[in-house]
Structures are given as C-alpha cells and as structure tokens.
N, C-alpha and C. Protein backbone atom coordinates (compact mmCIF):
# COMPACT_ATOMS: atom_id res chain seq x y z
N UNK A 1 -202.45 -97.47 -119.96
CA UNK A 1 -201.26 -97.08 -120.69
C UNK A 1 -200.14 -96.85 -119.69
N UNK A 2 -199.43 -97.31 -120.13
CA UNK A 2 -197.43 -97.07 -119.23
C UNK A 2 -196.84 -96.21 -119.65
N UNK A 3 -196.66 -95.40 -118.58
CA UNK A 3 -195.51 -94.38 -118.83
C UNK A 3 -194.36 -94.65 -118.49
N UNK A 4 -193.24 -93.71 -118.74
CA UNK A 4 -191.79 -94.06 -118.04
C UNK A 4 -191.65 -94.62 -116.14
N UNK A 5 -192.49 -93.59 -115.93
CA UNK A 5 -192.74 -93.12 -114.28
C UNK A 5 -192.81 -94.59 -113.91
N UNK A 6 -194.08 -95.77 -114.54
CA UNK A 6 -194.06 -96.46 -113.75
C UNK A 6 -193.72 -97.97 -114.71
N UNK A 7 -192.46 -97.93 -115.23
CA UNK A 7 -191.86 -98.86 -116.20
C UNK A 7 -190.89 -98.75 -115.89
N UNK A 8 -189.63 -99.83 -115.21
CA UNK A 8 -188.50 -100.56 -115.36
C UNK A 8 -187.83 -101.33 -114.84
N UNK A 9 -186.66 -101.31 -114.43
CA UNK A 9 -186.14 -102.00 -113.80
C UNK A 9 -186.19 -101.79 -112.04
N UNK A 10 -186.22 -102.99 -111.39
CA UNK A 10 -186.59 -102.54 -109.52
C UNK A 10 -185.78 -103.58 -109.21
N UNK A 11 -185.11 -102.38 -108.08
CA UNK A 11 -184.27 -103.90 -107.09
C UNK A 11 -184.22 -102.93 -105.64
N UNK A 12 -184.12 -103.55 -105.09
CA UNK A 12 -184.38 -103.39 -103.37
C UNK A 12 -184.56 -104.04 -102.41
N UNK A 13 -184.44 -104.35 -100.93
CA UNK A 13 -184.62 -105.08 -100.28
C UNK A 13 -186.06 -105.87 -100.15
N UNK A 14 -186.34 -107.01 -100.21
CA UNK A 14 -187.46 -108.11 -99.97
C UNK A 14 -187.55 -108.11 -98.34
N UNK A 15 -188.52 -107.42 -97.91
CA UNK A 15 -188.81 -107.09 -96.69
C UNK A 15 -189.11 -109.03 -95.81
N UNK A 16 -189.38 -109.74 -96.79
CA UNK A 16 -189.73 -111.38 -96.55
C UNK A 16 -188.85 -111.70 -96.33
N UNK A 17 -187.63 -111.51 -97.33
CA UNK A 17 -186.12 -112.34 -96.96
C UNK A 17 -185.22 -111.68 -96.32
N UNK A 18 -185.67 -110.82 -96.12
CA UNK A 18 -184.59 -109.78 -95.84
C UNK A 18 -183.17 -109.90 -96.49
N UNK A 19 -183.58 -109.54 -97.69
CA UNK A 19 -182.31 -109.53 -98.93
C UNK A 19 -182.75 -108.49 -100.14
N UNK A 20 -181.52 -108.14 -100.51
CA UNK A 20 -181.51 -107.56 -101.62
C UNK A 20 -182.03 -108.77 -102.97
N UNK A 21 -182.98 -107.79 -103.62
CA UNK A 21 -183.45 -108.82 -104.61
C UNK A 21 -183.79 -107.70 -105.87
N UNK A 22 -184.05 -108.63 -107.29
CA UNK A 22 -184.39 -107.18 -108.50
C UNK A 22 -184.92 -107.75 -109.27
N UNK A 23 -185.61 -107.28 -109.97
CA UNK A 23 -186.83 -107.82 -111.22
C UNK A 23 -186.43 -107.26 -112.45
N UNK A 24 -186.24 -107.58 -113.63
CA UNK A 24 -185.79 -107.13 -114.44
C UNK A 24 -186.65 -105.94 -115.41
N UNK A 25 -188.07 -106.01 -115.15
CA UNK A 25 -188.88 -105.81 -115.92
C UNK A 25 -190.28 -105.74 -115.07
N UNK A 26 -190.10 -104.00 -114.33
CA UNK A 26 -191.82 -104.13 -113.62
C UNK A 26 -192.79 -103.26 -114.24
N UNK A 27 -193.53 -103.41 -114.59
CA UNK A 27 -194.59 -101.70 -115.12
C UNK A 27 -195.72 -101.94 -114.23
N UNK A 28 -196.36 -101.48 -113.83
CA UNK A 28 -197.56 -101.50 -113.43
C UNK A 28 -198.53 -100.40 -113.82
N UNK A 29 -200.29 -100.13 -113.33
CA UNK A 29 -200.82 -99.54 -113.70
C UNK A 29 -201.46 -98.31 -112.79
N UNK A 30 -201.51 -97.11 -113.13
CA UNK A 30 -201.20 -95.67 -112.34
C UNK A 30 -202.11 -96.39 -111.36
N UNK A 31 -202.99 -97.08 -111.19
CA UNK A 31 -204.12 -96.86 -109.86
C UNK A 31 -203.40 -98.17 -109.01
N UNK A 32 -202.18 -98.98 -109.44
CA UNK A 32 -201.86 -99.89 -108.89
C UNK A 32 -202.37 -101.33 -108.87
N UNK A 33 -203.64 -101.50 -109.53
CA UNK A 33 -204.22 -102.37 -109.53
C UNK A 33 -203.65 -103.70 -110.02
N UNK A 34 -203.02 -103.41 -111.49
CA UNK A 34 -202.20 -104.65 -112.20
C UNK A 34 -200.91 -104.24 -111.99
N UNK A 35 -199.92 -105.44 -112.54
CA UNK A 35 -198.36 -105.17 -113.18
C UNK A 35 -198.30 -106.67 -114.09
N UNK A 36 -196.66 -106.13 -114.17
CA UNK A 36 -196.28 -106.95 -115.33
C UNK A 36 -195.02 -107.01 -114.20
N UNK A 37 -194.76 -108.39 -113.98
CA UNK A 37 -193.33 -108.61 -113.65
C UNK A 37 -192.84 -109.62 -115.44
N UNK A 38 -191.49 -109.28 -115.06
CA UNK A 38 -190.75 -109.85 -116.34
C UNK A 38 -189.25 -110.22 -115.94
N UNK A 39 -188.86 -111.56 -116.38
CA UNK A 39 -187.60 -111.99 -116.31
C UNK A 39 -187.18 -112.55 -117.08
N UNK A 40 -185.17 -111.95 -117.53
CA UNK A 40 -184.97 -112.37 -118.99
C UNK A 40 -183.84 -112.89 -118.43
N UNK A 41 -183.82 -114.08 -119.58
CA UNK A 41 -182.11 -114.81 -119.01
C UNK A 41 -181.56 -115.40 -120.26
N UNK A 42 -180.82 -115.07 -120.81
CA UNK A 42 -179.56 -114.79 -121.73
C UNK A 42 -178.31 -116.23 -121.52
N UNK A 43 -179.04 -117.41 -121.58
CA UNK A 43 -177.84 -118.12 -120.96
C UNK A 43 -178.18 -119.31 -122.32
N UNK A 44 -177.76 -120.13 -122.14
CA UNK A 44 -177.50 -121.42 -123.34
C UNK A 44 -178.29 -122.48 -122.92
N UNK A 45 -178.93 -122.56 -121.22
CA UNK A 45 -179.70 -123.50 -120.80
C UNK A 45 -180.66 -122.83 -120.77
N UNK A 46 -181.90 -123.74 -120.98
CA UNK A 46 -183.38 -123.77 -120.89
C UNK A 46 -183.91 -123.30 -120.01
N UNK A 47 -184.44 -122.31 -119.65
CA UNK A 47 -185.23 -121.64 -118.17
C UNK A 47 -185.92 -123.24 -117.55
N UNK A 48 -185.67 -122.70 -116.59
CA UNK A 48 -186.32 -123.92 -115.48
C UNK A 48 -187.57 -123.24 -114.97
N UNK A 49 -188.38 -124.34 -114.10
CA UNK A 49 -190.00 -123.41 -113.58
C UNK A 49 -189.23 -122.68 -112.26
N UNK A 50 -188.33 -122.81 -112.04
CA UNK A 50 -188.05 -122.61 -110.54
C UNK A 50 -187.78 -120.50 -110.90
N UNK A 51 -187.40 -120.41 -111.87
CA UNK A 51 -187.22 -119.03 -112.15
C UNK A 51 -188.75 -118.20 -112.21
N UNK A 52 -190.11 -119.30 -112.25
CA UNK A 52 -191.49 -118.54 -112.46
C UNK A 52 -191.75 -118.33 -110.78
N UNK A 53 -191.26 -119.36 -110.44
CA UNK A 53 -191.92 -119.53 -108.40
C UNK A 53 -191.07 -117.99 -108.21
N UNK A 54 -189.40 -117.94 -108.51
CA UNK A 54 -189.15 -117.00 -107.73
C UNK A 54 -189.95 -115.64 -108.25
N UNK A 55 -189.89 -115.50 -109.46
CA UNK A 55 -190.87 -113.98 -109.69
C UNK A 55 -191.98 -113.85 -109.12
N UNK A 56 -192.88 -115.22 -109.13
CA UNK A 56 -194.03 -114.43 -108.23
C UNK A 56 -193.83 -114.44 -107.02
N UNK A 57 -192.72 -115.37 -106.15
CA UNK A 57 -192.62 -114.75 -105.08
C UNK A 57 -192.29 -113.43 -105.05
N UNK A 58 -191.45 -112.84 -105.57
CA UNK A 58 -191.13 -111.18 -105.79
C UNK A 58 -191.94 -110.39 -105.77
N UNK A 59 -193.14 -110.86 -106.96
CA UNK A 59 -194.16 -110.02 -107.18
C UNK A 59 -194.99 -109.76 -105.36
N UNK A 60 -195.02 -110.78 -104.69
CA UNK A 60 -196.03 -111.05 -103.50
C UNK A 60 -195.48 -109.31 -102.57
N UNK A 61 -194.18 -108.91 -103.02
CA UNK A 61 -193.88 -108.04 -102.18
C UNK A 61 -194.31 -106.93 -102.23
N UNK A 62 -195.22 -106.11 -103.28
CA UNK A 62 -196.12 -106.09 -104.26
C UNK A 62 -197.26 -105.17 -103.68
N UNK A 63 -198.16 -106.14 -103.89
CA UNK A 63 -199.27 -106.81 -103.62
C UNK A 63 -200.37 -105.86 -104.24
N UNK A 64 -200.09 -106.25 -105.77
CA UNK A 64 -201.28 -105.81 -106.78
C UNK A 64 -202.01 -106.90 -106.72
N UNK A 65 -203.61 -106.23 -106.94
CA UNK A 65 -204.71 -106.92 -107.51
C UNK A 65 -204.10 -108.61 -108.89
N UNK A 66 -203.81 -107.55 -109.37
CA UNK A 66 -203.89 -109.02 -110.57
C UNK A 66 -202.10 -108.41 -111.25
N UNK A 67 -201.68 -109.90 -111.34
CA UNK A 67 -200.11 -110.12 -111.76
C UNK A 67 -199.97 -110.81 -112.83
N UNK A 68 -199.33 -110.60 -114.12
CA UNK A 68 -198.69 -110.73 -114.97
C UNK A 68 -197.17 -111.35 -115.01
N UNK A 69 -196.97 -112.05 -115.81
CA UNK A 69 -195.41 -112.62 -116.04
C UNK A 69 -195.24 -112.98 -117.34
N UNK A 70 -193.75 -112.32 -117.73
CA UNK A 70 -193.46 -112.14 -118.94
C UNK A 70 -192.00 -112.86 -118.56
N UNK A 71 -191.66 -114.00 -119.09
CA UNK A 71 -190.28 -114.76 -118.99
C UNK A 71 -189.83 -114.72 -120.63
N UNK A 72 -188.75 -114.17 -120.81
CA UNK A 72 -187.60 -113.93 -121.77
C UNK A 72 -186.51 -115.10 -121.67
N UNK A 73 -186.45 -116.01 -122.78
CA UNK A 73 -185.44 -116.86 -122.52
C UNK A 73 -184.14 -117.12 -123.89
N UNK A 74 -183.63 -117.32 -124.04
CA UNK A 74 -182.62 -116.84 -124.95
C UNK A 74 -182.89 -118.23 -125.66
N UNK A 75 -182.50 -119.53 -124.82
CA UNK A 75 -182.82 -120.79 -125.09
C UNK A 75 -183.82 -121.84 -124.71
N UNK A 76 -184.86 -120.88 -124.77
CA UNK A 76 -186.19 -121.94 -124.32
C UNK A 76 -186.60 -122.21 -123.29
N UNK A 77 -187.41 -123.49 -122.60
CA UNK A 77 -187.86 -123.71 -121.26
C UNK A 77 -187.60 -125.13 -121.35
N UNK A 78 -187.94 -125.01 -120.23
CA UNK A 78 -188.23 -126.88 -120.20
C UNK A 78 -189.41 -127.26 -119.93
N UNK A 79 -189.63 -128.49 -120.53
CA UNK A 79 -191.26 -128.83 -120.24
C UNK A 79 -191.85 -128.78 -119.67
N UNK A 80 -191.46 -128.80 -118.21
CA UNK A 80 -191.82 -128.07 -116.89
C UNK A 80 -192.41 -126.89 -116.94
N UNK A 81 -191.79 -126.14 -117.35
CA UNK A 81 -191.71 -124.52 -117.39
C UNK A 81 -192.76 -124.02 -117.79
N UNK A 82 -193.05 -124.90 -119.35
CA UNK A 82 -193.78 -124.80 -120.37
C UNK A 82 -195.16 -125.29 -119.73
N UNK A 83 -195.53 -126.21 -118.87
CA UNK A 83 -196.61 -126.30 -118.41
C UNK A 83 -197.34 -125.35 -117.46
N UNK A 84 -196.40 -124.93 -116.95
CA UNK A 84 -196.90 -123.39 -116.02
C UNK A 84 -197.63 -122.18 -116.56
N UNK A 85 -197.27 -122.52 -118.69
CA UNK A 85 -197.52 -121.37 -119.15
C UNK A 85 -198.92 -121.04 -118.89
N UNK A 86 -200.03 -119.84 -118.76
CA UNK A 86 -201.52 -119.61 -118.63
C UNK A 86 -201.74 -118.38 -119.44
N UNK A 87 -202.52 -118.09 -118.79
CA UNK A 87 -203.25 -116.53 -119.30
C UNK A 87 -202.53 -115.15 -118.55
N UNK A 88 -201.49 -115.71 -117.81
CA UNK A 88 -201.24 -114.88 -116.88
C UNK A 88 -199.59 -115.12 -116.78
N UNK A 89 -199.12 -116.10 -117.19
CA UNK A 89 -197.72 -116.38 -117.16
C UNK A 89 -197.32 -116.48 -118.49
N UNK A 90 -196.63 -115.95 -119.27
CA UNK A 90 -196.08 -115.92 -120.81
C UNK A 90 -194.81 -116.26 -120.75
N UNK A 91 -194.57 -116.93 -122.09
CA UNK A 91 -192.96 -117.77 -121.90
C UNK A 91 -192.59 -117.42 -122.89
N UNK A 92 -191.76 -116.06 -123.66
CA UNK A 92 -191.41 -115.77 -124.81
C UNK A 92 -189.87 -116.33 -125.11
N UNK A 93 -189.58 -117.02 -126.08
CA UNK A 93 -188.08 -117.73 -126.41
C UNK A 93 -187.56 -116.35 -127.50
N UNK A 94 -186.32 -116.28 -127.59
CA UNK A 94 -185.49 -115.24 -128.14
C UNK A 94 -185.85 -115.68 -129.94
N UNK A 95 -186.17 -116.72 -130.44
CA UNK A 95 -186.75 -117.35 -131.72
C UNK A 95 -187.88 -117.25 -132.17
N UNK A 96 -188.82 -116.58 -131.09
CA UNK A 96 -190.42 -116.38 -130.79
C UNK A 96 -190.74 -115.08 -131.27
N UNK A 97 -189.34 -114.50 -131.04
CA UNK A 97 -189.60 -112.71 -131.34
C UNK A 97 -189.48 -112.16 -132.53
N UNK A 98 -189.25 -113.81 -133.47
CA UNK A 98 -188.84 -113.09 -134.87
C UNK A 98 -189.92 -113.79 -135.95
C-alpha cells in the first residue's frame, strides 16, 4: 500500500547525466523493493517509444528490484510504442480512462 510519503512527483539531478531531470509520477514500496515510474504527455501527437527508453533510463537511477511503467497519453502511441507494451510497461490513452 502507498502512502503520501512515498507517492509523487521527483525531479533532481541524474547523477549519469549530470542534469537536472523529473518523473512525473514515482511511488514506490516502503521496503524499496518495487516502484511505479509514470509519464504523462498532454500533446496532440502520439507518444513515441523513445519517451519509454527515457523513463527507464530514469528509473536505472533508482535501482529498485522490480520497475513498473505507467505512460499517460492524451493522443495515443504509435505502433512502435504499442509494441513495447508488457506486463511491466502500461500504455494508458486519455479515451482508455473512460
């Protein structure tokens, strides 16, 4: 179960790139073991796969046991995208939620 404590939004330096970077959507679980990364994008084009590579690169900074991905898209994916989907990567469209 998720509490506030370890549910929301994270941004901070990527010790890899040495850049400021942010996830829209992290929870993870009190012993650290899992999370949920999540990224939502609000735009008129189709999420591309290139937006799944960068979250789990994000996630790698991390470094839970087992990772989750939750992609929010206002207007869909592209077929690309859509093939990435698994047991572990979820592709929710803004049309999906209703």
């Amino acid at each position: 179960m998720y509490t506030q404590s370890d549910c929301g939004r994270w941004w901070g330096t990527n010790p890899n790139r040495r850049t400021e970077q942010e996830i829209d959507l992290l929870a993870y679980s009190k012993d650290k073991t899992h999370a949920i990364f999540c990224e939502c994008k609000w735009t008129n084009a189709k999420m591309s796969e290139s937006i799944i590579d960068v979250l789990i690169e994000k996630s790698e900074m991390f470094g839970y046991e087992k990772n989750y991905y939750y992609l929010f898209s206002k207007s869909g994916f592209t077929s690309a995208t859509q093939k990435k989907s698994s047991d572990n990567i979820r592709l929710i469209a803004f049309d999906d939620m209703f």
